[in-house]
PDB file of N, CA and C in Angstrom:
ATOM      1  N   UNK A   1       0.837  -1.169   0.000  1.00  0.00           N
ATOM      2  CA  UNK A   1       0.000   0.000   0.000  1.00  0.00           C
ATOM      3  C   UNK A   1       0.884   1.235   0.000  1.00  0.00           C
ATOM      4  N   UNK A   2       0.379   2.267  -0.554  1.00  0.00           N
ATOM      5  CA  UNK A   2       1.815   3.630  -0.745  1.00  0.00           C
ATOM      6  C   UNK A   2       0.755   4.415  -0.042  1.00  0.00           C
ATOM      7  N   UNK A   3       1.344   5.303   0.232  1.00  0.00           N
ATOM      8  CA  UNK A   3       1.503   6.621   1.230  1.00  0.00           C
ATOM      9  C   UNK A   3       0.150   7.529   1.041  1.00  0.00           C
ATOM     10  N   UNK A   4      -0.773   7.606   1.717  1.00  0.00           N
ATOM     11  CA  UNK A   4      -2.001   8.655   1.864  1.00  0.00           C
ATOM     12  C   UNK A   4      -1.868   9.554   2.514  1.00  0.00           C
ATOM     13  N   UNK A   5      -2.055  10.992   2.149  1.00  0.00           N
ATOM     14  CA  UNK A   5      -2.407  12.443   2.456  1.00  0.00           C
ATOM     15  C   UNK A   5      -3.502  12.559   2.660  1.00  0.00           C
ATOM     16  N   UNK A   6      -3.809  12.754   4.380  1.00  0.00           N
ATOM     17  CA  UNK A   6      -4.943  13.287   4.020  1.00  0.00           C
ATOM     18  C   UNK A   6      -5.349  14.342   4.980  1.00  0.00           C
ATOM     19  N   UNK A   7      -6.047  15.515   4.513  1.00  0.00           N
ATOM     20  CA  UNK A   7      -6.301  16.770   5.140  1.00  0.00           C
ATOM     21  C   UNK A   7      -7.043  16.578   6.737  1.00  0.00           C
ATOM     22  N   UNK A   8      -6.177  16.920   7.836  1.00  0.00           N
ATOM     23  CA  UNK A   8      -6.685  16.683   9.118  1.00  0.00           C
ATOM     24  C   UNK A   8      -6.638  17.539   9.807  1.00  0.00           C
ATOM     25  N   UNK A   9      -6.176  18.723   9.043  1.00  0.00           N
ATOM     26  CA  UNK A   9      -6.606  20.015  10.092  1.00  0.00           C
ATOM     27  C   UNK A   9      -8.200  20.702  10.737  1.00  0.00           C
ATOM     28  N   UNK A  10      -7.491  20.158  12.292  1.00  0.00           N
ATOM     29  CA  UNK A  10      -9.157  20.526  12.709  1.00  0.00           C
ATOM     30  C   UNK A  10      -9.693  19.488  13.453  1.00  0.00           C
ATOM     31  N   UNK A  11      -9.133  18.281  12.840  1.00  0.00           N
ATOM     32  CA  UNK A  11      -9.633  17.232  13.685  1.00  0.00           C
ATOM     33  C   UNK A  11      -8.827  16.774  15.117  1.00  0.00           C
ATOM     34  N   UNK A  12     -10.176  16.404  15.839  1.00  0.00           N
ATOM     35  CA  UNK A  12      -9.648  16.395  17.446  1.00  0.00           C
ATOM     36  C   UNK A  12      -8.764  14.965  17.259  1.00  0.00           C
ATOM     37  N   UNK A  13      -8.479  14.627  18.624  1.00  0.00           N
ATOM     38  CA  UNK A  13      -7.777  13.511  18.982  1.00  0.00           C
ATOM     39  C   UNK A  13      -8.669  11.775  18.639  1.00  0.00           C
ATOM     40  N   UNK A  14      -9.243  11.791  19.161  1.00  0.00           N
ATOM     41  CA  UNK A  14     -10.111  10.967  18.930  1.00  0.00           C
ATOM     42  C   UNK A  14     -10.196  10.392  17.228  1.00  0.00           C
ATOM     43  N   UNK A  15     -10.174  11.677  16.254  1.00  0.00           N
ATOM     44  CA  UNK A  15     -10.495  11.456  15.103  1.00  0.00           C
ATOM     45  C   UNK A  15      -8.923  10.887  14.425  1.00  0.00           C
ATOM     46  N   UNK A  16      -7.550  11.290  14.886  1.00  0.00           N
ATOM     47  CA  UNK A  16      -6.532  11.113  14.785  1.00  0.00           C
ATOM     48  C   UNK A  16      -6.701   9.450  15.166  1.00  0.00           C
ATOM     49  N   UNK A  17      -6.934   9.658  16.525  1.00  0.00           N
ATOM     50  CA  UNK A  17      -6.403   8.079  16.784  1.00  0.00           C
ATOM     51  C   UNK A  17      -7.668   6.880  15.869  1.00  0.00           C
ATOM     52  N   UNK A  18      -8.526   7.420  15.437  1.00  0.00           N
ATOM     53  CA  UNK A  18      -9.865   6.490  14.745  1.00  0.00           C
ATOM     54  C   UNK A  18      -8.410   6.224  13.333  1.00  0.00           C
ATOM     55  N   UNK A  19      -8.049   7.375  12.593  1.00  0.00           N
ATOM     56  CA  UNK A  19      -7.359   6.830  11.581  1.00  0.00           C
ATOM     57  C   UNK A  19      -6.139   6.463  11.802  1.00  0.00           C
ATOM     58  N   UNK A  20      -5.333   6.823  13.021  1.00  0.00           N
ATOM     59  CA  UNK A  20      -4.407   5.710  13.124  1.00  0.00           C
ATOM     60  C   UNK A  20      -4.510   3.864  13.350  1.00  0.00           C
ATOM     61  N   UNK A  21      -5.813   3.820  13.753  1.00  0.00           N
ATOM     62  CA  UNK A  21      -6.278   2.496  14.265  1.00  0.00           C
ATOM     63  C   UNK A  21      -6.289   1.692  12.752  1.00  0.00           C
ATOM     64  N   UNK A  22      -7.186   2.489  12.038  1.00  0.00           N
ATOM     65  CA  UNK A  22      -7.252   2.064  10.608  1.00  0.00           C
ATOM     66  C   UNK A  22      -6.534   1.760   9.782  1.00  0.00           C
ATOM     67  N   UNK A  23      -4.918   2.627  10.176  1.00  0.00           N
ATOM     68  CA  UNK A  23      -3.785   2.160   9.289  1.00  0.00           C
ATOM     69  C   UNK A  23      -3.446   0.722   9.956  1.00  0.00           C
ATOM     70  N   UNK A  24      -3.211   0.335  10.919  1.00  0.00           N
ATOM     71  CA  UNK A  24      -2.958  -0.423  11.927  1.00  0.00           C
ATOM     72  C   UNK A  24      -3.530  -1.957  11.418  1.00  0.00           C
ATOM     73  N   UNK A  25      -4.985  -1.648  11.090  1.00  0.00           N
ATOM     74  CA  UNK A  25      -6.256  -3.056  11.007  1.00  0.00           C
ATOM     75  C   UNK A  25      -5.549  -3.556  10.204  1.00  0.00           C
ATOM     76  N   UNK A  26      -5.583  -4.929  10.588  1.00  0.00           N
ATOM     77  CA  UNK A  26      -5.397  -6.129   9.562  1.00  0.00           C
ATOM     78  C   UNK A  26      -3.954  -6.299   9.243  1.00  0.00           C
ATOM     79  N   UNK A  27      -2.857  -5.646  10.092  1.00  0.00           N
ATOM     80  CA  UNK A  27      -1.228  -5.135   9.390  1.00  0.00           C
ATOM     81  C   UNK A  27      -0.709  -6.404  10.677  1.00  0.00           C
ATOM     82  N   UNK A  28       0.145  -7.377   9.148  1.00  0.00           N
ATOM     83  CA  UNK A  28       0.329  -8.831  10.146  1.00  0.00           C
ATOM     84  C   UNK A  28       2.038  -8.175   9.745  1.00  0.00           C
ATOM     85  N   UNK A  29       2.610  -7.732   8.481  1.00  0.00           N
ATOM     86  CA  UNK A  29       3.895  -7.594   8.829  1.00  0.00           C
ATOM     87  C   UNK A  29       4.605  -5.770   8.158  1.00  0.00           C
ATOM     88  N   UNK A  30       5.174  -5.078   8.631  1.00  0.00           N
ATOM     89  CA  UNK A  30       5.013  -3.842   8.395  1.00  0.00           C
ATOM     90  C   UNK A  30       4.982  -2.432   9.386  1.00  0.00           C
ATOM     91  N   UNK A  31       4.903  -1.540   8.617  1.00  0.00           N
ATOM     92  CA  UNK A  31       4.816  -0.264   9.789  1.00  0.00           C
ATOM     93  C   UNK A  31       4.182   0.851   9.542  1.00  0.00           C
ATOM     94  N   UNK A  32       3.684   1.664  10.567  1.00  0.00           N
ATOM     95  CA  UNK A  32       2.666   2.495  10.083  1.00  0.00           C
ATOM     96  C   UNK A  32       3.430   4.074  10.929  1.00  0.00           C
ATOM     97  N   UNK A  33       3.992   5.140  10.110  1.00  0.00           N
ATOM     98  CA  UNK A  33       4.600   5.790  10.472  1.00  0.00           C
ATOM     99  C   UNK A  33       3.951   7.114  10.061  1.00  0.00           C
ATOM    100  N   UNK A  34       4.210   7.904  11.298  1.00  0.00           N
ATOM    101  CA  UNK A  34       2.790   9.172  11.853  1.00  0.00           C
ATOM    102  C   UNK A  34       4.072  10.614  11.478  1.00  0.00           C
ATOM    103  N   UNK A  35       3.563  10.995  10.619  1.00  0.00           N
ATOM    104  CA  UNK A  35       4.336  12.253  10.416  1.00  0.00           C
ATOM    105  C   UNK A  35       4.201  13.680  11.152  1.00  0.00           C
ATOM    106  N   UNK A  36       5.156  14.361  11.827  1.00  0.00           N
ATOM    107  CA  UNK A  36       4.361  15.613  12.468  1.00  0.00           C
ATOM    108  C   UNK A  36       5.156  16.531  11.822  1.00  0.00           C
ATOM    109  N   UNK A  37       4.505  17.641  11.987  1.00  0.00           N
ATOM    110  CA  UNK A  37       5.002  19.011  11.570  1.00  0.00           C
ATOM    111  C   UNK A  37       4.691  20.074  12.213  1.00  0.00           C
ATOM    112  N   UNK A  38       5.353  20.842  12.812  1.00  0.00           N
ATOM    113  CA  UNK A  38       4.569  21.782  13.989  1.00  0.00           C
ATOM    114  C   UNK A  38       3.973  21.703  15.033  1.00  0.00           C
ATOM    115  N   UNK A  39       4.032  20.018  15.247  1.00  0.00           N
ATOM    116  CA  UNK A  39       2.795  20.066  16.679  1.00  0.00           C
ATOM    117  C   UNK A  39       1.492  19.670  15.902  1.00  0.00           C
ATOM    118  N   UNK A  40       1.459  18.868  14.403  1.00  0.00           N
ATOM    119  CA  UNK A  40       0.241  18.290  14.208  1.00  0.00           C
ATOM    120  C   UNK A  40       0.923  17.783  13.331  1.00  0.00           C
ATOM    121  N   UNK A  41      -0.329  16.345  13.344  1.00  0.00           N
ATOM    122  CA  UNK A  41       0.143  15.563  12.385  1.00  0.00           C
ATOM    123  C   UNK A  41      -0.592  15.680  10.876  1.00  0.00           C
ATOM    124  N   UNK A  42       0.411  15.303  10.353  1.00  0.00           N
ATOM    125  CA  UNK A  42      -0.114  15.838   8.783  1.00  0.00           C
ATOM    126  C   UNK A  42       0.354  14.672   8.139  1.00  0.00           C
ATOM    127  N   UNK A  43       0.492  13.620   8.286  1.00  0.00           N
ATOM    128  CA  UNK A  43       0.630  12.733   7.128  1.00  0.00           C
ATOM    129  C   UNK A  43       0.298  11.226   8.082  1.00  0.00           C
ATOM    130  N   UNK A  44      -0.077  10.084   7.531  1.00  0.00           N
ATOM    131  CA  UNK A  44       0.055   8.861   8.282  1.00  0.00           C
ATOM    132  C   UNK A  44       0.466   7.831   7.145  1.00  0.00           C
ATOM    133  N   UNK A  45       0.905   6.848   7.065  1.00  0.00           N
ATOM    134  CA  UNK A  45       1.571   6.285   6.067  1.00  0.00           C
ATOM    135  C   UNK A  45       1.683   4.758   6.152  1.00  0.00           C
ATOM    136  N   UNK A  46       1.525   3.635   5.459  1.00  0.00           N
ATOM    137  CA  UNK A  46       1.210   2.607   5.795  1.00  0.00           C
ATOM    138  C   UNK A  46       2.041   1.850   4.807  1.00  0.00           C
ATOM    139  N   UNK A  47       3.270   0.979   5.510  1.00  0.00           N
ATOM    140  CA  UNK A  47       4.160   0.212   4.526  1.00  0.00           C
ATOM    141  C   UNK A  47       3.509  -1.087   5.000  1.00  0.00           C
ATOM    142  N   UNK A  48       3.207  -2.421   3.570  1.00  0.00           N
ATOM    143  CA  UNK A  48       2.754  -3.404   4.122  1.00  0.00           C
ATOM    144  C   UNK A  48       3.891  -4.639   3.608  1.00  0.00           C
ATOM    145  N   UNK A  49       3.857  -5.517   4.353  1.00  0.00           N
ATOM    146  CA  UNK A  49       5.019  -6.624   3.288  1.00  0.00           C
ATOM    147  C   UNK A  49       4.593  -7.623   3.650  1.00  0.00           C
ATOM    148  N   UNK A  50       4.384  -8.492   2.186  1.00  0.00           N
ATOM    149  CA  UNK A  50       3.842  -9.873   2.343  1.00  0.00           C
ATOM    150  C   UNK A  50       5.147 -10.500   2.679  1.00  0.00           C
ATOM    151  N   UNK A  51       4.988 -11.579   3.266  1.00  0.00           N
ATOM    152  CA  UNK A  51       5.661 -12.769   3.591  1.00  0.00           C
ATOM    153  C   UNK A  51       5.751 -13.862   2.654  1.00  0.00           C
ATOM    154  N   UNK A  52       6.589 -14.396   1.538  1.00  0.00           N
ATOM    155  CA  UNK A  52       6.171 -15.242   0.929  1.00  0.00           C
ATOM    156  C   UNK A  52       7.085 -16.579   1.279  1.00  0.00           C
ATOM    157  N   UNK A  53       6.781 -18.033   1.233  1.00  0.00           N
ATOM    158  CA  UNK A  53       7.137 -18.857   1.607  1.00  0.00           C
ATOM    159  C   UNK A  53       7.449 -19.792   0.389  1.00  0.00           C
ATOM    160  N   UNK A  54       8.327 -20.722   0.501  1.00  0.00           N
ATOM    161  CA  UNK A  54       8.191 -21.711  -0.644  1.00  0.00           C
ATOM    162  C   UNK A  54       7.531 -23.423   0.073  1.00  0.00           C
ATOM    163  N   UNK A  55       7.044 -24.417  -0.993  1.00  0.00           N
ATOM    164  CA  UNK A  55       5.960 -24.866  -0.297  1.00  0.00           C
ATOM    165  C   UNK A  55       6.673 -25.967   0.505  1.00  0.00           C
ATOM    166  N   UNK A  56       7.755 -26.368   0.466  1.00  0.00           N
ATOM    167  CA  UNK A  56       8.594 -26.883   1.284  1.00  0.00           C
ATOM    168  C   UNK A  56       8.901 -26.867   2.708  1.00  0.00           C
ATOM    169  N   UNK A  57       9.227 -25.380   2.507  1.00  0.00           N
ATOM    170  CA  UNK A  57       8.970 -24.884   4.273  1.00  0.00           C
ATOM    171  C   UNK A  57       7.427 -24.502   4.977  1.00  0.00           C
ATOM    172  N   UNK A  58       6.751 -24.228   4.003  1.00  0.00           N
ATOM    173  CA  UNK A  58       5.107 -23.581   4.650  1.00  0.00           C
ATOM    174  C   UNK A  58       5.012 -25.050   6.011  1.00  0.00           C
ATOM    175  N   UNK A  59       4.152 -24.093   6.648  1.00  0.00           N
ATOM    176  CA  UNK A  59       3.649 -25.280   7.937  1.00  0.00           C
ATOM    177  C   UNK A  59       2.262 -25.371   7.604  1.00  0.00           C
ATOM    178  N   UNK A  60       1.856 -26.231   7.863  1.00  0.00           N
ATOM    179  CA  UNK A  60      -0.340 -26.432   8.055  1.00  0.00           C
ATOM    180  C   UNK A  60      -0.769 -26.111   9.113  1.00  0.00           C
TER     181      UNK A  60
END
């Protein structure tokens, strides 16, 4: 997934942490890194990385 901007000036805390939660959902390997500028955050950013296995090693 690449990098979303999105306009959050204005929004309280609550609304911050609702879309940090969201970058977060479902993230099994990866990082979700909160940009600030001034004392607000203005960017949130979501690197994801699959894991791929060959079928040799996979477990059941």
């Amino acid at each position: 997934m690449s990098a979303t901007v999105r306009s959050i000036e204005g929004q309280d805390e609550a609304s911050l942490l609702r879309e940090i939660n969201n970058a977060l959902r479902g993230l099994r390997f990866g990082a979700v890194e909160i940009t600030v500028h001034n004392g607000q955050v203005v960017q949130i950013e979501r690197k994801e990385k699959f894991r791929l296995q060959s079928p040799a090693t996979r477990q059941a």
